[in-house]
N, C-alpha and C. Protein backbone atom coordinates (compact mmCIF):
# COMPACT_ATOMS: atom_id res chain seq x y z
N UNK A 1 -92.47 -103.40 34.60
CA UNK A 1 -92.63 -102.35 35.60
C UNK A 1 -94.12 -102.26 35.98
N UNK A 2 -94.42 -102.44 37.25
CA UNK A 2 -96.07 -102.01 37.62
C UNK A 2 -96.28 -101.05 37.08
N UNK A 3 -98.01 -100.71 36.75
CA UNK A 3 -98.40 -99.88 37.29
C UNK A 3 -99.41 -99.36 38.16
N UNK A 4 -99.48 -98.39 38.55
CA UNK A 4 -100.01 -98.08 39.62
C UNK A 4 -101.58 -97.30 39.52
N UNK A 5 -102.60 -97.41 39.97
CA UNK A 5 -103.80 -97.05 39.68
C UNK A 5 -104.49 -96.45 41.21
N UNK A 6 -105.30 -95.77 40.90
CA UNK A 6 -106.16 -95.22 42.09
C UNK A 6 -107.36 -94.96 41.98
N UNK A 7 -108.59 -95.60 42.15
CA UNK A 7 -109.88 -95.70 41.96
C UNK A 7 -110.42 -94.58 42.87
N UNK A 8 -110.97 -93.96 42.49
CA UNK A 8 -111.48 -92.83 43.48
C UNK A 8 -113.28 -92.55 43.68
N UNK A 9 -113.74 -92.59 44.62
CA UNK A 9 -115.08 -92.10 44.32
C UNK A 9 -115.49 -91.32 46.04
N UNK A 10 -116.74 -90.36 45.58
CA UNK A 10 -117.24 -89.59 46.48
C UNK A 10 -118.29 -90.33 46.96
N UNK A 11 -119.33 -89.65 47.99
CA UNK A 11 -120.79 -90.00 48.43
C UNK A 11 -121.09 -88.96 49.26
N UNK A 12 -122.14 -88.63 48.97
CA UNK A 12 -123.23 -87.62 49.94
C UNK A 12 -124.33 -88.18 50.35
N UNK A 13 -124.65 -88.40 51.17
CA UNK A 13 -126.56 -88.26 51.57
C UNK A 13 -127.25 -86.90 51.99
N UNK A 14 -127.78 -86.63 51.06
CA UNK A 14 -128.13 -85.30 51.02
C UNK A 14 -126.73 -84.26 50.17
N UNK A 15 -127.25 -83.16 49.54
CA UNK A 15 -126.15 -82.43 49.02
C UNK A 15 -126.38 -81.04 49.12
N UNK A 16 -126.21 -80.43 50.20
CA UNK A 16 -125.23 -81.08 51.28
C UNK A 16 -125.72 -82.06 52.26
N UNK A 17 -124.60 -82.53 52.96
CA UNK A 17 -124.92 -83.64 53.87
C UNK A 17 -123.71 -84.52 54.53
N UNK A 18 -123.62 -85.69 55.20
CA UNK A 18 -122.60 -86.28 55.46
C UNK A 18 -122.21 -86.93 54.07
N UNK A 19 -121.09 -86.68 53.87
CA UNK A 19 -120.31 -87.70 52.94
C UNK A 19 -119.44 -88.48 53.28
N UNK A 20 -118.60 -88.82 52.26
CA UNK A 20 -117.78 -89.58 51.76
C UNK A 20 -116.93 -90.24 51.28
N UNK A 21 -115.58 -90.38 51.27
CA UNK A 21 -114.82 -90.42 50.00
C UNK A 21 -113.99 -92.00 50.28
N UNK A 22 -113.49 -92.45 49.08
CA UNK A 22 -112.72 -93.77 49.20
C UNK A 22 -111.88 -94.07 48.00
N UNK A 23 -110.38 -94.51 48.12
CA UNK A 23 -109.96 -94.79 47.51
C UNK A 23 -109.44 -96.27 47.51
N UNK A 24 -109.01 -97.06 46.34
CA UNK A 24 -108.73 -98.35 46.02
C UNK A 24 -107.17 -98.28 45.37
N UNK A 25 -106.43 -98.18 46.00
CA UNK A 25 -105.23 -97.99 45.20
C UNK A 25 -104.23 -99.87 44.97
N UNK A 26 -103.75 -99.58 43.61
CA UNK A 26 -103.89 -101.35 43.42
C UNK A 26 -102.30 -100.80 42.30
N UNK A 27 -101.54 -101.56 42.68
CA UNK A 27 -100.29 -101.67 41.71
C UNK A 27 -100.38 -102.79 41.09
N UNK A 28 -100.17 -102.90 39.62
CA UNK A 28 -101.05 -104.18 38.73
C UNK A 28 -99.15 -103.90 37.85
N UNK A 29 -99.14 -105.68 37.59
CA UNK A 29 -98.24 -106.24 36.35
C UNK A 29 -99.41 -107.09 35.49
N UNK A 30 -99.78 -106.26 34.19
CA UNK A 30 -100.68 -107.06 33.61
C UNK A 30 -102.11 -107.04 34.00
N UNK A 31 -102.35 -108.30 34.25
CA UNK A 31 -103.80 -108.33 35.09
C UNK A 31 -103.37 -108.89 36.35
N UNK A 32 -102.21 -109.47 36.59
CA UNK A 32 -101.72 -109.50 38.24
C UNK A 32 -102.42 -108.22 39.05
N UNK A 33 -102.42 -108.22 40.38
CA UNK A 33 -102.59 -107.72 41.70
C UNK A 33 -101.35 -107.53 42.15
N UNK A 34 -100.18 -106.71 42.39
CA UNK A 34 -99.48 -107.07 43.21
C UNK A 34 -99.21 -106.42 44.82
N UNK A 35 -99.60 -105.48 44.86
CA UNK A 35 -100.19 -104.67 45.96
C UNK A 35 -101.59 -103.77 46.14
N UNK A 36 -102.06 -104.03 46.82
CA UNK A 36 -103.64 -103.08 47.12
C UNK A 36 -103.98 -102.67 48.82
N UNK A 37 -103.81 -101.25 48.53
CA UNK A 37 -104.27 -100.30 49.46
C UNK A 37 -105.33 -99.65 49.51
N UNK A 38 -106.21 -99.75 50.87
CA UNK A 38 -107.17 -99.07 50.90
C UNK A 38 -107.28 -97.86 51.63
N UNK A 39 -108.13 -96.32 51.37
CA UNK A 39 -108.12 -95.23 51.92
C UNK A 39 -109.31 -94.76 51.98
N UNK A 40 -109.93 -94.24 53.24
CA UNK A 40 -111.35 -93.53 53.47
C UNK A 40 -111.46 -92.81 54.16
N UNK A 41 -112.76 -91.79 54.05
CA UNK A 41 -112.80 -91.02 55.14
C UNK A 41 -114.12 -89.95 54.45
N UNK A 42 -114.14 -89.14 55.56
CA UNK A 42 -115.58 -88.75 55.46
C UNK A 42 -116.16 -87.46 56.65
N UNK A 43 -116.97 -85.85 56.62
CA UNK A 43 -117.30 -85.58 57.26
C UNK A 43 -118.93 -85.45 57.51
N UNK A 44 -119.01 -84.45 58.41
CA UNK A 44 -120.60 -84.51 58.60
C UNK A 44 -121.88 -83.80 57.64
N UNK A 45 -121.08 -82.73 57.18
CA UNK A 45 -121.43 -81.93 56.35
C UNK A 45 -120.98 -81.37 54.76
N UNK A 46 -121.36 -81.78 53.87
CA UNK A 46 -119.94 -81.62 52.76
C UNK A 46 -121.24 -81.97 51.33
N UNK A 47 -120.24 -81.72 50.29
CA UNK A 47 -121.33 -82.14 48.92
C UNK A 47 -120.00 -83.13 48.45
N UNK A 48 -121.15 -83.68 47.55
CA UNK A 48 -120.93 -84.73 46.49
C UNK A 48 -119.34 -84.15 45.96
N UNK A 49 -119.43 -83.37 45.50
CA UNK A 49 -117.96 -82.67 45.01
C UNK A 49 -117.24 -82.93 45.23
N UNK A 50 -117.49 -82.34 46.97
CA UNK A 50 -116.12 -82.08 47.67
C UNK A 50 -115.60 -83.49 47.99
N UNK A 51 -116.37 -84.48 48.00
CA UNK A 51 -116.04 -85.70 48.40
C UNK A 51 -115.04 -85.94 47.05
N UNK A 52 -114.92 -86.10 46.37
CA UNK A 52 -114.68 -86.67 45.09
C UNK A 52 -113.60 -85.94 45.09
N UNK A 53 -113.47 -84.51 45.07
CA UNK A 53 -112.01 -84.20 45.35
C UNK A 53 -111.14 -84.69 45.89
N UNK A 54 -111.75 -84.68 47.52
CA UNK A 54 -110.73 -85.38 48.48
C UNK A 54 -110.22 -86.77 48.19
N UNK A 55 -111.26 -87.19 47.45
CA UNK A 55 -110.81 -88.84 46.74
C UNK A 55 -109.74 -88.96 46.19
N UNK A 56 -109.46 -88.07 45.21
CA UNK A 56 -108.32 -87.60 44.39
C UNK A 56 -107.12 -87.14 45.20
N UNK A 57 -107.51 -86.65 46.44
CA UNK A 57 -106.17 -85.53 46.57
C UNK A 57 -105.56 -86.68 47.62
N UNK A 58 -106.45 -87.30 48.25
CA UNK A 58 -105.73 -88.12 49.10
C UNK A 58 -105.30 -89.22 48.82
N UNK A 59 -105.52 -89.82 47.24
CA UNK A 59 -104.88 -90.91 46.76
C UNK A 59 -103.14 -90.58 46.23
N UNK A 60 -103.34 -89.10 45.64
CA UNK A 60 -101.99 -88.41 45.47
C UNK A 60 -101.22 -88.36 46.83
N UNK A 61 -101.76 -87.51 47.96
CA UNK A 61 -101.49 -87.32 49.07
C UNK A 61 -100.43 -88.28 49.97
N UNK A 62 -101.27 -89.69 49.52
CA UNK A 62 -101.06 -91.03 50.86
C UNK A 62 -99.66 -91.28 49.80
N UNK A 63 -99.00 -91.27 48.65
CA UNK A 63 -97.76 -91.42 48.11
C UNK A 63 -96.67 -90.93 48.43
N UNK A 64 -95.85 -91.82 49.27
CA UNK A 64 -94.87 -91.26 49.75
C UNK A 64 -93.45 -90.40 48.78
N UNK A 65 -93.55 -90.96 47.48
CA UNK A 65 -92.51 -90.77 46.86
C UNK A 65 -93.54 -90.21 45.19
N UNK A 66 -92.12 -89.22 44.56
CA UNK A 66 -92.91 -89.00 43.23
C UNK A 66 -93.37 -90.37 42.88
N UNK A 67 -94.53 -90.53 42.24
CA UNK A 67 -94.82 -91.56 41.14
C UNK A 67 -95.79 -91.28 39.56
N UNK A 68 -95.46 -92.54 39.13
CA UNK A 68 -96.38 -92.30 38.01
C UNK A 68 -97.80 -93.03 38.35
N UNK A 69 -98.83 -92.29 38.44
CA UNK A 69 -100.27 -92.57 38.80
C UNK A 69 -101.10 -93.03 37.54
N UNK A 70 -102.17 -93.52 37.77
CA UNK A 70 -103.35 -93.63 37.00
C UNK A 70 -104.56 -93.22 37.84
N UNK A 71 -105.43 -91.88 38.12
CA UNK A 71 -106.06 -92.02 38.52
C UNK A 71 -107.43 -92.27 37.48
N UNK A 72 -108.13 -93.24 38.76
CA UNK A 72 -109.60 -93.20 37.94
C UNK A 72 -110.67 -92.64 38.46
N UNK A 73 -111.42 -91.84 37.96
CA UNK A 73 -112.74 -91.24 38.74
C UNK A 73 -113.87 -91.74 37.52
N UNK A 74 -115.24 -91.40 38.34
CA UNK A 74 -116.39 -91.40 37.85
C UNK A 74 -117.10 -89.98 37.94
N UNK A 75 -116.34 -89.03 38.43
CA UNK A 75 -116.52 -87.81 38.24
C UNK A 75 -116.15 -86.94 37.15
N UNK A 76 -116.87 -86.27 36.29
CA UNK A 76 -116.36 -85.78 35.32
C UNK A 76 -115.98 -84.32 35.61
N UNK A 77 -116.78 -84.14 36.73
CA UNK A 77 -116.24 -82.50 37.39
C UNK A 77 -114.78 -82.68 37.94
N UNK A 78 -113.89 -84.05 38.42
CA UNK A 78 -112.82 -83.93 38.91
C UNK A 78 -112.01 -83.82 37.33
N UNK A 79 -112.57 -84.65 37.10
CA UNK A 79 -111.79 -84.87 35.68
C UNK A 79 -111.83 -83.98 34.77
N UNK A 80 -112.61 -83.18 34.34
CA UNK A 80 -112.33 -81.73 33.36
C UNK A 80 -112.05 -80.99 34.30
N UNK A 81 -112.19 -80.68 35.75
CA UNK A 81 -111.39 -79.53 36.14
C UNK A 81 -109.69 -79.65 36.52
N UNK A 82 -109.58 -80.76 36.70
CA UNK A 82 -108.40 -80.94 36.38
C UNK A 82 -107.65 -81.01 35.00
N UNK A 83 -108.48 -81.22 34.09
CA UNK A 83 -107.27 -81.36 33.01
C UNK A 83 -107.94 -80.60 32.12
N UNK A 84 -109.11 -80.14 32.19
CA UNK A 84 -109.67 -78.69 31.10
C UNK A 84 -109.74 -77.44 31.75
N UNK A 85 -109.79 -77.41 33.07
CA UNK A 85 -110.32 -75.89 33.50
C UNK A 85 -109.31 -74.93 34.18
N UNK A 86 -108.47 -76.12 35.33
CA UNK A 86 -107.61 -75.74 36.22
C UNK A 86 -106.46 -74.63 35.57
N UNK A 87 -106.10 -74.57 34.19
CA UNK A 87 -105.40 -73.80 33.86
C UNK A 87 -105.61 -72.22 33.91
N UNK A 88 -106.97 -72.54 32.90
CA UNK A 88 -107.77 -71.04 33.22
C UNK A 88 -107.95 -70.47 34.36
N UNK A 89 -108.73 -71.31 35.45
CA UNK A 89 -108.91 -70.73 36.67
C UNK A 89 -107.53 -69.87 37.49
N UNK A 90 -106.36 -70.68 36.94
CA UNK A 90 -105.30 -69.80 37.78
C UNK A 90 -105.00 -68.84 37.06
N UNK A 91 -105.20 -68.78 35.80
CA UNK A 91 -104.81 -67.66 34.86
C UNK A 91 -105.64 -66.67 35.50
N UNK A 92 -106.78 -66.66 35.73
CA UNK A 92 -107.72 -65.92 35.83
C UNK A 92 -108.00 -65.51 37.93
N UNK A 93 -106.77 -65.98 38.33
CA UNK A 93 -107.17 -65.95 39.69
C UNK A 93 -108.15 -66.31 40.65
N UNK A 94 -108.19 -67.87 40.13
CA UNK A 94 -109.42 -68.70 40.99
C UNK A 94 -110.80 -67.92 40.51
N UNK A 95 -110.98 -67.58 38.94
CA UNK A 95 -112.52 -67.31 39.08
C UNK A 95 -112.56 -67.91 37.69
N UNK A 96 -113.92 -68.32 37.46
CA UNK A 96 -114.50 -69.09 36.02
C UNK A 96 -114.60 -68.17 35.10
N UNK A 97 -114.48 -68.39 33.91
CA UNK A 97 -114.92 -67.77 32.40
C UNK A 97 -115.77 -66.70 32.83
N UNK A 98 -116.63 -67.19 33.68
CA UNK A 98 -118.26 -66.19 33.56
C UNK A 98 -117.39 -64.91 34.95
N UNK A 99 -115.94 -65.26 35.96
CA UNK A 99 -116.06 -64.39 36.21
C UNK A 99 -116.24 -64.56 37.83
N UNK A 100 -117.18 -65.68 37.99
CA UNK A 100 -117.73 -65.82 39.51
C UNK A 100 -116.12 -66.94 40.34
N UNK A 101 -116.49 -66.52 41.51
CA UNK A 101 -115.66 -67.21 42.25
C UNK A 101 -115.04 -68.82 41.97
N UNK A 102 -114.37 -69.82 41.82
CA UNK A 102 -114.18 -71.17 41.59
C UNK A 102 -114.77 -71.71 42.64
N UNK A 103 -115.57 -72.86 42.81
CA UNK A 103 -116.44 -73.56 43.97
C UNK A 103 -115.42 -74.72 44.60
N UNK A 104 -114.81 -74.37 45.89
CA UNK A 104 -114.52 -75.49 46.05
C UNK A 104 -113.00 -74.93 46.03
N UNK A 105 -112.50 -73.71 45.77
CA UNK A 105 -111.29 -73.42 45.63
C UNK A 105 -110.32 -73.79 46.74
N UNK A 106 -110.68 -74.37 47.75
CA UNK A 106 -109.62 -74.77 49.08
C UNK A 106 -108.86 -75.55 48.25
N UNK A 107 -109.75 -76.82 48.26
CA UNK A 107 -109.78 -78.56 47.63
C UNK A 107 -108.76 -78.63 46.12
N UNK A 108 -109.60 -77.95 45.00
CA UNK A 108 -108.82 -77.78 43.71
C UNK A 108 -107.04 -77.29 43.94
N UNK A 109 -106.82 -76.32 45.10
CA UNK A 109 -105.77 -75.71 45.25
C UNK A 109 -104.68 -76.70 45.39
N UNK A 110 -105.49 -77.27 46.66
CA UNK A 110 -104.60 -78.67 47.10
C UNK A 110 -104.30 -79.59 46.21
N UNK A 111 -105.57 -80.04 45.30
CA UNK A 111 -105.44 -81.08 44.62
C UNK A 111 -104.62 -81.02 43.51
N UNK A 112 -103.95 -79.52 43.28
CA UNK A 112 -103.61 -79.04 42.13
C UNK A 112 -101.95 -78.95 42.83
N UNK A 113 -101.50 -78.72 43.99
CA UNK A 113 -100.45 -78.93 44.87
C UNK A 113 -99.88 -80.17 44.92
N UNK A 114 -100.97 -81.44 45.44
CA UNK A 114 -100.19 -82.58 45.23
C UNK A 114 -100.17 -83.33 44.32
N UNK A 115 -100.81 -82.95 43.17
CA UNK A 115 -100.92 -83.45 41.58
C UNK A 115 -99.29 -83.40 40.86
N UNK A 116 -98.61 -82.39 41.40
CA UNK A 116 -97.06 -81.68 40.96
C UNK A 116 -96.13 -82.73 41.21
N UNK A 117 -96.50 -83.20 42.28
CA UNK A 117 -95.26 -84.26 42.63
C UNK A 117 -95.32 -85.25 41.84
N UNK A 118 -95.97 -85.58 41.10
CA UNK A 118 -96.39 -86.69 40.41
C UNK A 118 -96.40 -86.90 38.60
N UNK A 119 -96.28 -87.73 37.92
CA UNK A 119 -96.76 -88.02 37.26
C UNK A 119 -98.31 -88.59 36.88
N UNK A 120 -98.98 -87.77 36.44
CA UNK A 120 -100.71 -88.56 36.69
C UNK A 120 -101.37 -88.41 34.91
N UNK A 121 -101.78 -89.82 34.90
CA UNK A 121 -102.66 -89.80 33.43
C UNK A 121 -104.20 -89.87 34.34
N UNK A 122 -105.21 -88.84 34.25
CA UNK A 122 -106.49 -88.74 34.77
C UNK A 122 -107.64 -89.88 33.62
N UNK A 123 -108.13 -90.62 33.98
CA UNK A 123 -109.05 -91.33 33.19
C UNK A 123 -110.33 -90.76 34.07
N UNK A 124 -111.77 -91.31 33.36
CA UNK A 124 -112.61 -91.07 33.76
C UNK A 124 -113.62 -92.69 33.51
N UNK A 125 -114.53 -92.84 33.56
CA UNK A 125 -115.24 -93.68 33.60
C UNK A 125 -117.17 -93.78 34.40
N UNK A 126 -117.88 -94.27 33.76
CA UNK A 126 -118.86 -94.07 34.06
C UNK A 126 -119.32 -95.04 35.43
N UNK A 127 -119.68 -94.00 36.40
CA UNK A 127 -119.97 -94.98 38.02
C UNK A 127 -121.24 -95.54 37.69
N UNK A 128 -121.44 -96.60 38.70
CA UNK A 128 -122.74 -97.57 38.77
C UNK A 128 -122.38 -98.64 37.75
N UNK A 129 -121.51 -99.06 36.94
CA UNK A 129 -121.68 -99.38 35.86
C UNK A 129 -121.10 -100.93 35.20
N UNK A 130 -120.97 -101.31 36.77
CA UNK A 130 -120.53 -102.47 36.95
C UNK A 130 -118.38 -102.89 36.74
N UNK A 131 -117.88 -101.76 37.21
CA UNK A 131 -116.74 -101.48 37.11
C UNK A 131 -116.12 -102.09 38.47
N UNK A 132 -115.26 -103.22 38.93
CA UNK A 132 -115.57 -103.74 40.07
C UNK A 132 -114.41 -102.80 41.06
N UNK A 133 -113.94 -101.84 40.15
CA UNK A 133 -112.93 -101.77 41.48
C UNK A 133 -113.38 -100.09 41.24
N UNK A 134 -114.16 -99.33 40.54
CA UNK A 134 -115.34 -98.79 41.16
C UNK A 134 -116.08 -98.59 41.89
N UNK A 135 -116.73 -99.93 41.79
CA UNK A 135 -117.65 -100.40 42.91
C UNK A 135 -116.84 -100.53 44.27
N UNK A 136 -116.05 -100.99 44.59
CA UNK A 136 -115.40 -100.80 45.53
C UNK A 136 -114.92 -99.68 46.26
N UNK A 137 -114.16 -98.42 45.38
CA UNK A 137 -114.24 -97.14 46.10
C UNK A 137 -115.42 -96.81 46.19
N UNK A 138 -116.60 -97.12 45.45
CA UNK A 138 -117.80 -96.70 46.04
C UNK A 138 -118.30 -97.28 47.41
N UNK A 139 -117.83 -98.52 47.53
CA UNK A 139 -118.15 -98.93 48.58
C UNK A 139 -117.46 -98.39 49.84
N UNK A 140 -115.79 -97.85 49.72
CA UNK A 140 -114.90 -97.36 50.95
C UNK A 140 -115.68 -96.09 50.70
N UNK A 141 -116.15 -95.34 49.59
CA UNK A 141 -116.30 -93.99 50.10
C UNK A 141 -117.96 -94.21 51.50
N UNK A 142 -118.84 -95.24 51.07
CA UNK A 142 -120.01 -95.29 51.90
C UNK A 142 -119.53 -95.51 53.01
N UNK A 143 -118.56 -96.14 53.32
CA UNK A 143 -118.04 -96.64 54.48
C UNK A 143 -117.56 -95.42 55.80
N UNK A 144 -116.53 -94.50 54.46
CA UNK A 144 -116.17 -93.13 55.14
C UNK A 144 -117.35 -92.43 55.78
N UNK A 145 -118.14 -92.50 55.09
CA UNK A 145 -119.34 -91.52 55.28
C UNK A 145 -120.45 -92.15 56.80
N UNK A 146 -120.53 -93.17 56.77
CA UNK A 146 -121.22 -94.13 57.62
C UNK A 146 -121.16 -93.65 58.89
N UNK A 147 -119.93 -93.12 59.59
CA UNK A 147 -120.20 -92.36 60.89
C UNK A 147 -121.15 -91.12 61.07
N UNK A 148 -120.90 -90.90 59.65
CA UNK A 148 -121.31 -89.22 59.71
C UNK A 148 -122.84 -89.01 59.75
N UNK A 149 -123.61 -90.39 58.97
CA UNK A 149 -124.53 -90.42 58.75
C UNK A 149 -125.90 -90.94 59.79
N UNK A 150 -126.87 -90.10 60.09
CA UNK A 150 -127.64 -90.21 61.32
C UNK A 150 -127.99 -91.44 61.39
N UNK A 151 -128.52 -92.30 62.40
CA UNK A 151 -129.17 -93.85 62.59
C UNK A 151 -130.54 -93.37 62.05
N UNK A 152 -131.03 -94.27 61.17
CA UNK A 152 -132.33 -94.44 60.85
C UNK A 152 -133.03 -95.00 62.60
N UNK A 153 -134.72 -93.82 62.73
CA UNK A 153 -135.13 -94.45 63.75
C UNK A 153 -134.40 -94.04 65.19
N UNK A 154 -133.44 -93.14 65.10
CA UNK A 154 -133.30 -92.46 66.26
C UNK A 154 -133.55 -90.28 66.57
């Protein structure tokens, strides 16, 4: 039986700033390839965060049918708020331990909406780090972002 993986990563220039986001989604038998999809996108104004969310929500999102996922991030803010914090925060009505508002509460809501349909084991992993299919959503998320981002020299 495949399985199915989703590489996720953000980008900002500037924070805030135009970002980023990109996903690498790859259904693997083994170390086979047997399908690979790519997803990006990006606005003018946004943080590092929010990018990295949307990485996540739209790799869940673009699945037409329940599945069992693997996502991977290099974010550890997607990754403990999803699987350490998100509980509390709803217990507590979208506010943190300390009380203050949740940052980002649109995004988490969603991401926490289309996470349901799914089966998902969240991994994490360290970015830059020579991870090639890492490097690659890092590369679709620059890509997303690339419109957004002013021409050097104009």
């Amino acid at each position: 039986m495949p399985e199915l993986y989703a590489y996720t990563d953000g980008a900002c220039s500037g924070n805030p700033g135009p970002g980023g986001w990109g996903v690498l989604m790859l259904a693997r038998e083994g170390d086979a390839v047997l399908k690979e999809r790519t997803l990006k996108g990006g606005e003018p104004d946004t943080t590092n965060n929010r990018m990295e969310l949307m990485a996540a929500i739209s790799a869940l999102e673009a699945l037409a049918r329940p599945s069992d996922i693997i996502v991977v991030t290099d974010s550890a803010y997607v990754k403990n708020g999803i699987t350490e914090w998100l509980a509390g925060w709803k217990r507590k009505n979208w506010r943190t331990a300390a009380g203050s508002a949740v940052k980002n509460v649109d995004l988490w809501q969603r991401l926490d909406e289309a996470r349901q349909r799914h089966t998902v084991e969240w991994r994490w992993i360290k970015g830059h780090a020579g991870h090639a299919e890492n490097e690659r959503a890092d590369e679709l998320a620059r890509a997303g972002m690339a419109p957004f981002k002013p021409e050097v020299g104009k």
